[in-house]
N, C-alpha and C. Protein backbone atom coordinates (compact mmCIF):
# COMPACT_ATOMS: atom_id res chain seq x y z
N UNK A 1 -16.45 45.18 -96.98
CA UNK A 1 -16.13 45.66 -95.66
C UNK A 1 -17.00 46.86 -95.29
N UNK A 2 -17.14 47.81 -95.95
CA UNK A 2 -18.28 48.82 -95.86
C UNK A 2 -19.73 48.41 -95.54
N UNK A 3 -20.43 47.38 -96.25
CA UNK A 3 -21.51 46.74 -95.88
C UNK A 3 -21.24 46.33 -94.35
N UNK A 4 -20.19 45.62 -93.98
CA UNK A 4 -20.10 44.81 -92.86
C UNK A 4 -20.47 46.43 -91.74
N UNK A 5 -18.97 46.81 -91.84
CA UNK A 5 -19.32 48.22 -90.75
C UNK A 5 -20.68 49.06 -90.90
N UNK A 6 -21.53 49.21 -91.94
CA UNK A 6 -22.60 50.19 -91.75
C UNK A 6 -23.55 49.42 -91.04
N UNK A 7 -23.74 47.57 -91.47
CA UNK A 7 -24.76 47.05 -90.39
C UNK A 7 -24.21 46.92 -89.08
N UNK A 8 -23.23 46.86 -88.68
CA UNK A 8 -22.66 47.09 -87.14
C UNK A 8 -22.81 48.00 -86.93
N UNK A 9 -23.21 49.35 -87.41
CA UNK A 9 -23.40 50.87 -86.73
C UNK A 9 -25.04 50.71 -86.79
N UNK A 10 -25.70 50.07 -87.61
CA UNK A 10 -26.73 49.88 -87.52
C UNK A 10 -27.13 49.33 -86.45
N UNK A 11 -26.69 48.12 -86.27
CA UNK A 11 -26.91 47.37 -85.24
C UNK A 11 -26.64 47.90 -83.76
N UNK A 12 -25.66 48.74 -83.60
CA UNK A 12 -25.27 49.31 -82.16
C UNK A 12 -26.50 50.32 -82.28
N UNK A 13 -26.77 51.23 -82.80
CA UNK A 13 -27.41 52.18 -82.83
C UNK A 13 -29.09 51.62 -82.59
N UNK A 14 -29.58 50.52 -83.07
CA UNK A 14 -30.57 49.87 -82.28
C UNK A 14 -30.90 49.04 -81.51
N UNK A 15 -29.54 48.73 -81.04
CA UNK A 15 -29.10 48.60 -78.97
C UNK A 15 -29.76 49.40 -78.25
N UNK A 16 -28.68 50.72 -78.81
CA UNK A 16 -29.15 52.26 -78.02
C UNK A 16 -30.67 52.33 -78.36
N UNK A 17 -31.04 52.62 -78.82
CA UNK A 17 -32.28 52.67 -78.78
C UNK A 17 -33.08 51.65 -78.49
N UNK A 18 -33.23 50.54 -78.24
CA UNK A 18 -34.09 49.92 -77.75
C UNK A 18 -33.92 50.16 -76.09
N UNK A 19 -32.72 50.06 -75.18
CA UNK A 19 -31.98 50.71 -73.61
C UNK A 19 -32.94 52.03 -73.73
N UNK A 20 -32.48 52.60 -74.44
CA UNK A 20 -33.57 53.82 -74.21
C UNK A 20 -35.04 53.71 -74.09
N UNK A 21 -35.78 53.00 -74.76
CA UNK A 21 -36.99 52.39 -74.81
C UNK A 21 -37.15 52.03 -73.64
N UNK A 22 -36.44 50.89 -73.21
CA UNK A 22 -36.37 49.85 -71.82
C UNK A 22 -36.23 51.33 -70.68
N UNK A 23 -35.68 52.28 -70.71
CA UNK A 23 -34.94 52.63 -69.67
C UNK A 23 -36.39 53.73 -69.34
N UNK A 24 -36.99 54.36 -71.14
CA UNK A 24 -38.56 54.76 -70.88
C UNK A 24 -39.96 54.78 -70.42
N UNK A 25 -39.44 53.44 -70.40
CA UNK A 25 -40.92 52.87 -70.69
C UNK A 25 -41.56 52.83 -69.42
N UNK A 26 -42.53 53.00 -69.06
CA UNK A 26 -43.33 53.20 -67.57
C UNK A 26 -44.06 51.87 -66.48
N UNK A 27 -42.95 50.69 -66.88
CA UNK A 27 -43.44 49.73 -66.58
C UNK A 27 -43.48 49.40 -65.18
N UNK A 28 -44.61 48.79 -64.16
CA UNK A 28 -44.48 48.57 -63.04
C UNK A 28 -43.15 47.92 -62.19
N UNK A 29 -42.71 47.06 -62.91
CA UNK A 29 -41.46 46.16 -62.39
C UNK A 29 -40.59 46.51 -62.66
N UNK A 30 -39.78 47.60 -62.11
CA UNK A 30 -38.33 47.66 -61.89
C UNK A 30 -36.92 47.17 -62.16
N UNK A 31 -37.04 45.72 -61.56
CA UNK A 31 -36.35 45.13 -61.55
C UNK A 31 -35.93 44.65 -62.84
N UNK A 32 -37.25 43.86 -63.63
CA UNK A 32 -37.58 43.87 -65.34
C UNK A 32 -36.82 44.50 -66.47
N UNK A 33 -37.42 46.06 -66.15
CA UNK A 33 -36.64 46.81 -66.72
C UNK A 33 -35.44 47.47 -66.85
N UNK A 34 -34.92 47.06 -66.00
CA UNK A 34 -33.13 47.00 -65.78
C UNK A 34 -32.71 45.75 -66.17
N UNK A 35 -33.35 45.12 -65.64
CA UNK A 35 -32.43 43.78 -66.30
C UNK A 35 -32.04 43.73 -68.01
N UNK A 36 -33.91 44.31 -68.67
CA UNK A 36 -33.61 44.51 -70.19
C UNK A 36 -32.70 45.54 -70.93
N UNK A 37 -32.68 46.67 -69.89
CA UNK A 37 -32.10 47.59 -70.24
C UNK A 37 -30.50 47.35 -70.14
N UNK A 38 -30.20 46.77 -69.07
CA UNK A 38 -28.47 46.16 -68.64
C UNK A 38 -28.25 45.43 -69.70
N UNK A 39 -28.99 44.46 -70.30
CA UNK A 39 -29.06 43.94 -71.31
C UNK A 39 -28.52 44.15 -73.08
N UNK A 40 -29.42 45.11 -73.00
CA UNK A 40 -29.22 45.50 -74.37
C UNK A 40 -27.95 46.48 -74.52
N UNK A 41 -27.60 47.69 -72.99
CA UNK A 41 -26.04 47.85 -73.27
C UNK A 41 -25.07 46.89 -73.54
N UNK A 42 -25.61 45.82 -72.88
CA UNK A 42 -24.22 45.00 -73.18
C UNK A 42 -23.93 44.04 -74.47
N UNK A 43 -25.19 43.93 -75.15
CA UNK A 43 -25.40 44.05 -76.61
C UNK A 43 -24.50 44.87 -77.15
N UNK A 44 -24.61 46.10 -77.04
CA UNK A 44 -24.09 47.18 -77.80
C UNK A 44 -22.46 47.01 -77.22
N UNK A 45 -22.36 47.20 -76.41
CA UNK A 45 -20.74 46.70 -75.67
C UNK A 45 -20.08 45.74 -76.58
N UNK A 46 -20.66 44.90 -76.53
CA UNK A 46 -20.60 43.78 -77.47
C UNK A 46 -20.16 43.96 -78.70
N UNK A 47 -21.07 44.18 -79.33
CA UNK A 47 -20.96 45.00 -81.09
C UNK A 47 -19.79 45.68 -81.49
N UNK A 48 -19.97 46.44 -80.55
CA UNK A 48 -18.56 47.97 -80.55
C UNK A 48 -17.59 46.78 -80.39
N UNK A 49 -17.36 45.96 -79.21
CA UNK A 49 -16.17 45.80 -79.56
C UNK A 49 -15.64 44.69 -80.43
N UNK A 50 -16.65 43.53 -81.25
CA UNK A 50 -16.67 42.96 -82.37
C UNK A 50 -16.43 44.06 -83.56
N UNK A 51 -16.92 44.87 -83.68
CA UNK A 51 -16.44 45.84 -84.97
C UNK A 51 -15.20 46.09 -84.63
N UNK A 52 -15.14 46.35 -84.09
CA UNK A 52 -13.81 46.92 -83.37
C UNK A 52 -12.23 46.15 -84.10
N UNK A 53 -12.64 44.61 -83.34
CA UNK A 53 -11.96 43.66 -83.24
C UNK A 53 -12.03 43.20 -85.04
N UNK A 54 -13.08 43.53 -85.87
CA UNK A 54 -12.90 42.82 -86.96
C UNK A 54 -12.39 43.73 -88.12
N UNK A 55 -12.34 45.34 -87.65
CA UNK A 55 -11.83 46.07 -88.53
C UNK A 55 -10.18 45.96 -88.44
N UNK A 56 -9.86 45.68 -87.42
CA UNK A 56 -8.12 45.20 -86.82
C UNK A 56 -7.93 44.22 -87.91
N UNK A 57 -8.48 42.67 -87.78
CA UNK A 57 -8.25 42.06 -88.35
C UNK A 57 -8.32 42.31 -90.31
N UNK A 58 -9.40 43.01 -90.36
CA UNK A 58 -9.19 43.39 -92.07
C UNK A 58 -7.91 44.15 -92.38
N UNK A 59 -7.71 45.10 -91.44
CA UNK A 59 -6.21 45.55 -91.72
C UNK A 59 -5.00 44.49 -91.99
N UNK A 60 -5.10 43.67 -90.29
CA UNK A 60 -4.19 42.91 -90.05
C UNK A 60 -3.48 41.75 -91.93
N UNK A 61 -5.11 41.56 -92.39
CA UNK A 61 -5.50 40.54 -93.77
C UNK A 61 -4.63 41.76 -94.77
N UNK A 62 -5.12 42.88 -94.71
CA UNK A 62 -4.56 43.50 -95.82
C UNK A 62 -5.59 43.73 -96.73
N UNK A 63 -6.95 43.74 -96.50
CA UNK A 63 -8.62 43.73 -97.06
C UNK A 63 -8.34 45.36 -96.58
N UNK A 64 -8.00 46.24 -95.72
CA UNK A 64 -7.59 47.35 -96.06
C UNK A 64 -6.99 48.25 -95.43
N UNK A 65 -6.93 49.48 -95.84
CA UNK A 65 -5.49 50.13 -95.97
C UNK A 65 -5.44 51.80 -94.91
N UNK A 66 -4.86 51.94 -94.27
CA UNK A 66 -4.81 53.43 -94.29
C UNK A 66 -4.30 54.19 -95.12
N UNK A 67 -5.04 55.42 -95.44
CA UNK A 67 -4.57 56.10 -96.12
C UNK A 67 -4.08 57.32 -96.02
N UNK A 68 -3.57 57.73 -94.92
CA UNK A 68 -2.76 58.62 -94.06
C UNK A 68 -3.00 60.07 -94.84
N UNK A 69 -3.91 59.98 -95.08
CA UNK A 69 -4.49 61.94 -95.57
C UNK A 69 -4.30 62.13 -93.75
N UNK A 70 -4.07 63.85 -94.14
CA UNK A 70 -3.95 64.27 -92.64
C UNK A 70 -5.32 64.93 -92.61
């Protein structure tokens, strides 16, 4: 489960950065670059809320646990 979540933070985190790239980059067409850039947030939208949704379910399985340290 640790493997799973560090490549999903991986993976969101080079969403963001590629949107950033797209959102940099000095390209003539406008339009282009929003579209890629709308794009790849919603990649990351995506991700977040698949991790999201699959750390629920590992709980839900009992794969793992809170451990209520305050």
């Amino acid at each position: 489960m640790k493997y799973l979540v560090f490549i999903a933070f991986v993976a969101i985190l080079g969403s963001l950065i590629a949107a950033l790239v797209f959102m940099m980059n000095g390209s003539s067409d406008e339009t282009t670059r929003s579209k890629r850039m709308a794009k790849s947030l919603a990649i990351r939208v995506g991700l977040s809320i698949m991790l999201f949704a699959s750390i629920l379910l590992a709980w839900k399985l009992g794969l793992i646990e809170p451990t209520g340290r305050p």
